[in-house]
PDB file of N, CA and C in Angstrom:
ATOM      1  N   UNK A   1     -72.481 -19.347 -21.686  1.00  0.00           N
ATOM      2  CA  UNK A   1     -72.542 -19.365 -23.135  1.00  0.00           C
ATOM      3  C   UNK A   1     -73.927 -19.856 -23.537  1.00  0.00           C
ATOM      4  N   UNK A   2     -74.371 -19.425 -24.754  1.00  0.00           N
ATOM      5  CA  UNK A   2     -75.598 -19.661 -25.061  1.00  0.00           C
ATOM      6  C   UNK A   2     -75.505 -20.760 -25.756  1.00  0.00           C
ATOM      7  N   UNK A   3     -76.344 -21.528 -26.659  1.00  0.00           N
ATOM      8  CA  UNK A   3     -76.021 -23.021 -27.391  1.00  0.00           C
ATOM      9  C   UNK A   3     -75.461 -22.191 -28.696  1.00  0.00           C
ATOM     10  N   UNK A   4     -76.317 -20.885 -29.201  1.00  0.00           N
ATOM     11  CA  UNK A   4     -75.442 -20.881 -30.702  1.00  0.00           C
ATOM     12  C   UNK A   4     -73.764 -20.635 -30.152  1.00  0.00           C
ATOM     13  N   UNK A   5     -73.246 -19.871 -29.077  1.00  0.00           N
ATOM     14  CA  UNK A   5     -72.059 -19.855 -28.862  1.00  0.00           C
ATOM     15  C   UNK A   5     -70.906 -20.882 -28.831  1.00  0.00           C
ATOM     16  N   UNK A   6     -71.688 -21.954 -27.966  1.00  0.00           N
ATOM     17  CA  UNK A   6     -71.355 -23.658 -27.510  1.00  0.00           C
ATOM     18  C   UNK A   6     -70.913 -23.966 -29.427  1.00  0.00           C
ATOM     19  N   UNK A   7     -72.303 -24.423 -30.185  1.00  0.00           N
ATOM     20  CA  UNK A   7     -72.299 -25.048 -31.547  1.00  0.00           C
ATOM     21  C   UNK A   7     -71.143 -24.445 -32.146  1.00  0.00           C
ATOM     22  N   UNK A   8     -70.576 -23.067 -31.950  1.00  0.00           N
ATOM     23  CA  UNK A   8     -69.710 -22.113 -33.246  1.00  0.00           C
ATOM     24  C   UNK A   8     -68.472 -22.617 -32.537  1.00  0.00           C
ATOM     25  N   UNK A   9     -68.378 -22.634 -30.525  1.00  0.00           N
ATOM     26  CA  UNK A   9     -66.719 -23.377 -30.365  1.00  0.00           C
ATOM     27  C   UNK A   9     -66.617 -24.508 -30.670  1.00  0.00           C
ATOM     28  N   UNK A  10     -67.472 -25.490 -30.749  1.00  0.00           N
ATOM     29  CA  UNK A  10     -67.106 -26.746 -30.733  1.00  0.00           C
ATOM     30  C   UNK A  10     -67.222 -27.429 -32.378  1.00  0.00           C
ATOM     31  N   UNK A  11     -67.901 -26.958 -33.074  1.00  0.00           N
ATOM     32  CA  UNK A  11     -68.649 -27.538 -34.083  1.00  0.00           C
ATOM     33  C   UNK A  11     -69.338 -28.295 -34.264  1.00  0.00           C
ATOM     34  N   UNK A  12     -70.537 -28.596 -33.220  1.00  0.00           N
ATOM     35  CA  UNK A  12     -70.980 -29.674 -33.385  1.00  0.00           C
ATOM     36  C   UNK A  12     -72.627 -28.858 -33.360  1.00  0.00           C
ATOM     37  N   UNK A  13     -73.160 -29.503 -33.685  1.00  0.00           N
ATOM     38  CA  UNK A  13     -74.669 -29.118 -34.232  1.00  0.00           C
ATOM     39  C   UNK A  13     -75.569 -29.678 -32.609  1.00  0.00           C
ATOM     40  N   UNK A  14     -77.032 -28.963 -32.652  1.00  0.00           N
ATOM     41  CA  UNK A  14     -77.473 -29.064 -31.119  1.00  0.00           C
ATOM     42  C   UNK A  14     -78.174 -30.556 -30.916  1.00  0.00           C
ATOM     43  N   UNK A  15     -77.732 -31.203 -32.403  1.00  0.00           N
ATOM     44  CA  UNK A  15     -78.511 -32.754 -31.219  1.00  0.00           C
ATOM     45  C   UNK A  15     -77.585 -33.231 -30.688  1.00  0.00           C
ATOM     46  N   UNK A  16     -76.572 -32.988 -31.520  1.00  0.00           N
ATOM     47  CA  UNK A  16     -75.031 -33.959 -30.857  1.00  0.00           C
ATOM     48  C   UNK A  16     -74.666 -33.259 -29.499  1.00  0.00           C
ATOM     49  N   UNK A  17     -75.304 -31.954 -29.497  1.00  0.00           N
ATOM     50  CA  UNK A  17     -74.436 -31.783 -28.161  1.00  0.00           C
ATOM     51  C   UNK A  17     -75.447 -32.215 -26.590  1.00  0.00           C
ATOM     52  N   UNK A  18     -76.973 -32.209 -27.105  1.00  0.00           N
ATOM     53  CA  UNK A  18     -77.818 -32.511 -26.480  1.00  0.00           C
ATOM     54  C   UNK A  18     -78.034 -34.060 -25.838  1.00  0.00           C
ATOM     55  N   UNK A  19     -77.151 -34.711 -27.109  1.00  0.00           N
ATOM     56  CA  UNK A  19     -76.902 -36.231 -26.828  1.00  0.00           C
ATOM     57  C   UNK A  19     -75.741 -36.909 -26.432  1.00  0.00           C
ATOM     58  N   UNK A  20     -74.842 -35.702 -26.683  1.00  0.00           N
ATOM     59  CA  UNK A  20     -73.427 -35.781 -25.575  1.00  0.00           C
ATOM     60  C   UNK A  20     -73.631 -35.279 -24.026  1.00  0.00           C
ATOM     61  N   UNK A  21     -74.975 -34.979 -24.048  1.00  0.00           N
ATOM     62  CA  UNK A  21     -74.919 -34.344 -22.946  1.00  0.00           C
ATOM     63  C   UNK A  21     -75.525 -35.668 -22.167  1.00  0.00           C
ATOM     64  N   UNK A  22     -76.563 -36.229 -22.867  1.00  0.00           N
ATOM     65  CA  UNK A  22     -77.008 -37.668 -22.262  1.00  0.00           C
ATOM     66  C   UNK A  22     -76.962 -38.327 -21.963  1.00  0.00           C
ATOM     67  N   UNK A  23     -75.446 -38.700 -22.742  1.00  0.00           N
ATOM     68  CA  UNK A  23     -74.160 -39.711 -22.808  1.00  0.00           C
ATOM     69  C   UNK A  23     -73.164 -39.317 -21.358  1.00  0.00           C
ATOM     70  N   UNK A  24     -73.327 -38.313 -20.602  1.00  0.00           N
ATOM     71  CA  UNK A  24     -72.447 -37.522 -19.681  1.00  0.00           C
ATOM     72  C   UNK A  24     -71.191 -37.615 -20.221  1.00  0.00           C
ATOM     73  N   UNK A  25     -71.382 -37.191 -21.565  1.00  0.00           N
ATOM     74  CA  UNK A  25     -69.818 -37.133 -22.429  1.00  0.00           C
ATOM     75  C   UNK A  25     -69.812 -35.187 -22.490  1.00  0.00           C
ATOM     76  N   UNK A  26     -70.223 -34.295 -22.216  1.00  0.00           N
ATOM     77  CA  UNK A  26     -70.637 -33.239 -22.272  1.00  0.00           C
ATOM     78  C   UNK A  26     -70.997 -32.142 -21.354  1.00  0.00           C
ATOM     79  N   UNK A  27     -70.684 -31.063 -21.055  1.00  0.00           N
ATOM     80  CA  UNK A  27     -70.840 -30.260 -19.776  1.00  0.00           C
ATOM     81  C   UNK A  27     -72.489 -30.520 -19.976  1.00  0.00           C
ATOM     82  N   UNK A  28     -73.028 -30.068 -18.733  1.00  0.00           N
ATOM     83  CA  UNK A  28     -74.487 -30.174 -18.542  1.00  0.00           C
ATOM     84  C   UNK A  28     -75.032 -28.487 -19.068  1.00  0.00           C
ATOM     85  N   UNK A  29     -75.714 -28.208 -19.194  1.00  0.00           N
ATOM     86  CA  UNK A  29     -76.324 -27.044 -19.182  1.00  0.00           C
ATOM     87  C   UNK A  29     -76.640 -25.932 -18.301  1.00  0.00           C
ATOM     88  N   UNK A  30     -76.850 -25.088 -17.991  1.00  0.00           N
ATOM     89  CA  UNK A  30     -77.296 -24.277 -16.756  1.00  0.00           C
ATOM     90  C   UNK A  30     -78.259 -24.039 -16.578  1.00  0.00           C
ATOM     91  N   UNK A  31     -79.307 -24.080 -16.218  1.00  0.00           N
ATOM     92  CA  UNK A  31     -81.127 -23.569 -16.381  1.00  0.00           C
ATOM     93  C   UNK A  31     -80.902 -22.119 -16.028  1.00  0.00           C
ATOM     94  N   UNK A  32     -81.450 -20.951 -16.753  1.00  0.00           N
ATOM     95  CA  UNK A  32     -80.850 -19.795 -16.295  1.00  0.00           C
ATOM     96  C   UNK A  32     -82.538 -19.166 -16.015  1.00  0.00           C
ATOM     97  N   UNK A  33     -83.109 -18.531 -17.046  1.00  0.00           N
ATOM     98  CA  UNK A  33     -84.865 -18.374 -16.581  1.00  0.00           C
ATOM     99  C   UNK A  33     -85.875 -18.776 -17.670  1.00  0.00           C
ATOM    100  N   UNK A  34     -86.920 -19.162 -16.916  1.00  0.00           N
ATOM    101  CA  UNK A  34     -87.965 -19.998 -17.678  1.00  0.00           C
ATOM    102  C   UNK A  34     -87.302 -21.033 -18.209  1.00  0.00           C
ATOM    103  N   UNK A  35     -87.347 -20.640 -19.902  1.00  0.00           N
ATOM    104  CA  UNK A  35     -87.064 -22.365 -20.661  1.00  0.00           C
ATOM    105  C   UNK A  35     -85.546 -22.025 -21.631  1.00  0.00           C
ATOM    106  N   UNK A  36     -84.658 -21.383 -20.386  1.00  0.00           N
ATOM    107  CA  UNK A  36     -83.458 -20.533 -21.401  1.00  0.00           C
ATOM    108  C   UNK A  36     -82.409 -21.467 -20.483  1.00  0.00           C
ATOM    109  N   UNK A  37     -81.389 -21.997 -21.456  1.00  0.00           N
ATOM    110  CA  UNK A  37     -80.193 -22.330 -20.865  1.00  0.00           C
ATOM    111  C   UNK A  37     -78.605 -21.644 -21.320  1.00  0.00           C
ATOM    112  N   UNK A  38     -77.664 -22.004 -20.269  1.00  0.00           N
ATOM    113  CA  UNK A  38     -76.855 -21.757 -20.917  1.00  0.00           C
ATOM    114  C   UNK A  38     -75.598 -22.623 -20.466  1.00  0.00           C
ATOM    115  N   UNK A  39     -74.682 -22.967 -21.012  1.00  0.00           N
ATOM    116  CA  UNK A  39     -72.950 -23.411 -20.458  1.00  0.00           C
ATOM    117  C   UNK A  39     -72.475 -22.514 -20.303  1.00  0.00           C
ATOM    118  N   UNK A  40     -71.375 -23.049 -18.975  1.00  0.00           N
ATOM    119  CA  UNK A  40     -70.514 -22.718 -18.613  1.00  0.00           C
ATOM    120  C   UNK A  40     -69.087 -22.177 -19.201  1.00  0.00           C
ATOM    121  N   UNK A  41     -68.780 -21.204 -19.539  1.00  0.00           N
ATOM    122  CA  UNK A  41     -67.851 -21.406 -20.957  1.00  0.00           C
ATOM    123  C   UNK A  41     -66.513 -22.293 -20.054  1.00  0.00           C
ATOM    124  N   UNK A  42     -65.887 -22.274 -18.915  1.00  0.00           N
ATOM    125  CA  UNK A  42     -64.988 -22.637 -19.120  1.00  0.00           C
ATOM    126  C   UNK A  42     -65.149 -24.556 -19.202  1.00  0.00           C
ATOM    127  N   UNK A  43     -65.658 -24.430 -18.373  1.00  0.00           N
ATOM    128  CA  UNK A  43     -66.354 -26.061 -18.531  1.00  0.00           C
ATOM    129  C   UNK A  43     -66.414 -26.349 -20.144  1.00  0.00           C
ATOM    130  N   UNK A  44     -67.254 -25.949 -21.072  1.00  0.00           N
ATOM    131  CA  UNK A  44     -66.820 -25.837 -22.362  1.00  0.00           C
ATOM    132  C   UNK A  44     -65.279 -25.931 -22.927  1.00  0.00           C
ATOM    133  N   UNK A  45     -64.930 -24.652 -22.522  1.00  0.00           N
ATOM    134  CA  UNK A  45     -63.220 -24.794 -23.036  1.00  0.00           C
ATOM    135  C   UNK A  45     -62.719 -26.015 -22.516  1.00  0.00           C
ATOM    136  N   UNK A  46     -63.121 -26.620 -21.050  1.00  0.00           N
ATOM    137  CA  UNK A  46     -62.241 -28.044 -20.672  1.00  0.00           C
ATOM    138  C   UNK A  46     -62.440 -28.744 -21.486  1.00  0.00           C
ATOM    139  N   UNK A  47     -63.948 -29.106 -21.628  1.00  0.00           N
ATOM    140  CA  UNK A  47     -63.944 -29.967 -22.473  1.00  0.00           C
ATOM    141  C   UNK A  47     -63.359 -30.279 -24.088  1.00  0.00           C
ATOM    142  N   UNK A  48     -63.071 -29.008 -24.723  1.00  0.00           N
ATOM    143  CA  UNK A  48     -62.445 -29.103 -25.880  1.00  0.00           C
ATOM    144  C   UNK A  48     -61.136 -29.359 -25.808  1.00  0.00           C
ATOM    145  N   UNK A  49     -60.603 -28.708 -24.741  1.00  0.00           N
ATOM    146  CA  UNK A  49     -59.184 -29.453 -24.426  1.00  0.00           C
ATOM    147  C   UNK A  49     -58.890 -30.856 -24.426  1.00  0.00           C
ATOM    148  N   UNK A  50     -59.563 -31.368 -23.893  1.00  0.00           N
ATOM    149  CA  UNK A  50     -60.344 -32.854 -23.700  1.00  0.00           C
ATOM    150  C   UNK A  50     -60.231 -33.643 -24.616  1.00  0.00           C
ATOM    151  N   UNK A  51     -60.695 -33.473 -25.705  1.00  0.00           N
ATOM    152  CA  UNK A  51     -61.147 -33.592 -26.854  1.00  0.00           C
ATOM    153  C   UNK A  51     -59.123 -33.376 -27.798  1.00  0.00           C
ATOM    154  N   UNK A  52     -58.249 -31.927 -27.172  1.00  0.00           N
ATOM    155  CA  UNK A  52     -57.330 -32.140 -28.164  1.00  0.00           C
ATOM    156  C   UNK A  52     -56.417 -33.109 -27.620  1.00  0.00           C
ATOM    157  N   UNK A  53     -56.148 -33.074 -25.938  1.00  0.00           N
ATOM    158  CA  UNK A  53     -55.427 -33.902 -25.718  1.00  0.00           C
ATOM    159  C   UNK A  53     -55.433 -35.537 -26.056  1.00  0.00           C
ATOM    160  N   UNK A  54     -57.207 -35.898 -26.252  1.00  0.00           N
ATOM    161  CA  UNK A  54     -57.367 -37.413 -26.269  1.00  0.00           C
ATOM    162  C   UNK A  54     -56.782 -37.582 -27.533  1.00  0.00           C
ATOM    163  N   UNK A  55     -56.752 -36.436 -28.696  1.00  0.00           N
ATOM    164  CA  UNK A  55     -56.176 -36.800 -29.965  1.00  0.00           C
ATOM    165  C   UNK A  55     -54.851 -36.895 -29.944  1.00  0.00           C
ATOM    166  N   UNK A  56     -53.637 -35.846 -29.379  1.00  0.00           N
ATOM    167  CA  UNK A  56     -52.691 -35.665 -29.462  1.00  0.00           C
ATOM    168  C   UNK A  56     -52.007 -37.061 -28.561  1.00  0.00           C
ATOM    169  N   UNK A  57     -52.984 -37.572 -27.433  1.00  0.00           N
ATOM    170  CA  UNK A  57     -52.536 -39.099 -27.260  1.00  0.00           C
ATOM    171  C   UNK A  57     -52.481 -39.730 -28.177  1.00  0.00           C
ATOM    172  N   UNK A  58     -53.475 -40.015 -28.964  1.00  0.00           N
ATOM    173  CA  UNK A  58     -53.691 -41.255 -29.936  1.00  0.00           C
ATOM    174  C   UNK A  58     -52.283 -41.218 -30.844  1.00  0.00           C
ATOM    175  N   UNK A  59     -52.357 -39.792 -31.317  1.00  0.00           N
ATOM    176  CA  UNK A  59     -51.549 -39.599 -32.403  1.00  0.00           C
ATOM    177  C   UNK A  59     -49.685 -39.934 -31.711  1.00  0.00           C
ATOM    178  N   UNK A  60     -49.657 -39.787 -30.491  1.00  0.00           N
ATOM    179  CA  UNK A  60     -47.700 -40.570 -29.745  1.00  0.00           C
ATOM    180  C   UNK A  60     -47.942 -41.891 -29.802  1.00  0.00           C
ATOM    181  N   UNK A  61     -49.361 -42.258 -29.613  1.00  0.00           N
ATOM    182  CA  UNK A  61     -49.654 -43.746 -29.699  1.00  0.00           C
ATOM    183  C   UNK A  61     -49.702 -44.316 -28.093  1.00  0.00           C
ATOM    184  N   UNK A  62     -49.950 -43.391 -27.294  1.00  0.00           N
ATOM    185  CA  UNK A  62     -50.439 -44.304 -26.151  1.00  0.00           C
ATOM    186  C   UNK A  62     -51.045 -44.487 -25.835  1.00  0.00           C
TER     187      UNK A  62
END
């Protein structure tokens, strides 16, 4: 996936994801050629899963 692809699944704009990525809260990137990257989509999709399950915890309350 390219970053505009990444920004439109996740909603998050490219510093947050650049600084989630810093945080190793965030898939890493792929170096693909020269100065072009891209994610992994499913790595992506985990991570949004990630993201619904930690909510759908909070929300049973455990």
């Amino acid at each position: 996936m390219r970053l505009e692809e990444v920004m439109a699944c996740t909603g998050l704009g490219r510093s947050s994801i650049y600084k989630l990525m810093a945080d190793d809260a965030f898939p890493k990137s792929v170096p693909l050629v020269n100065r072009s990257v891209g994610w992994v989509c499913h790595e992506v999709e985990s991570w949004i899963r990630g993201r619904i399950d930690e909510r759908d915890r909070r929300v049973a309350g455990e």
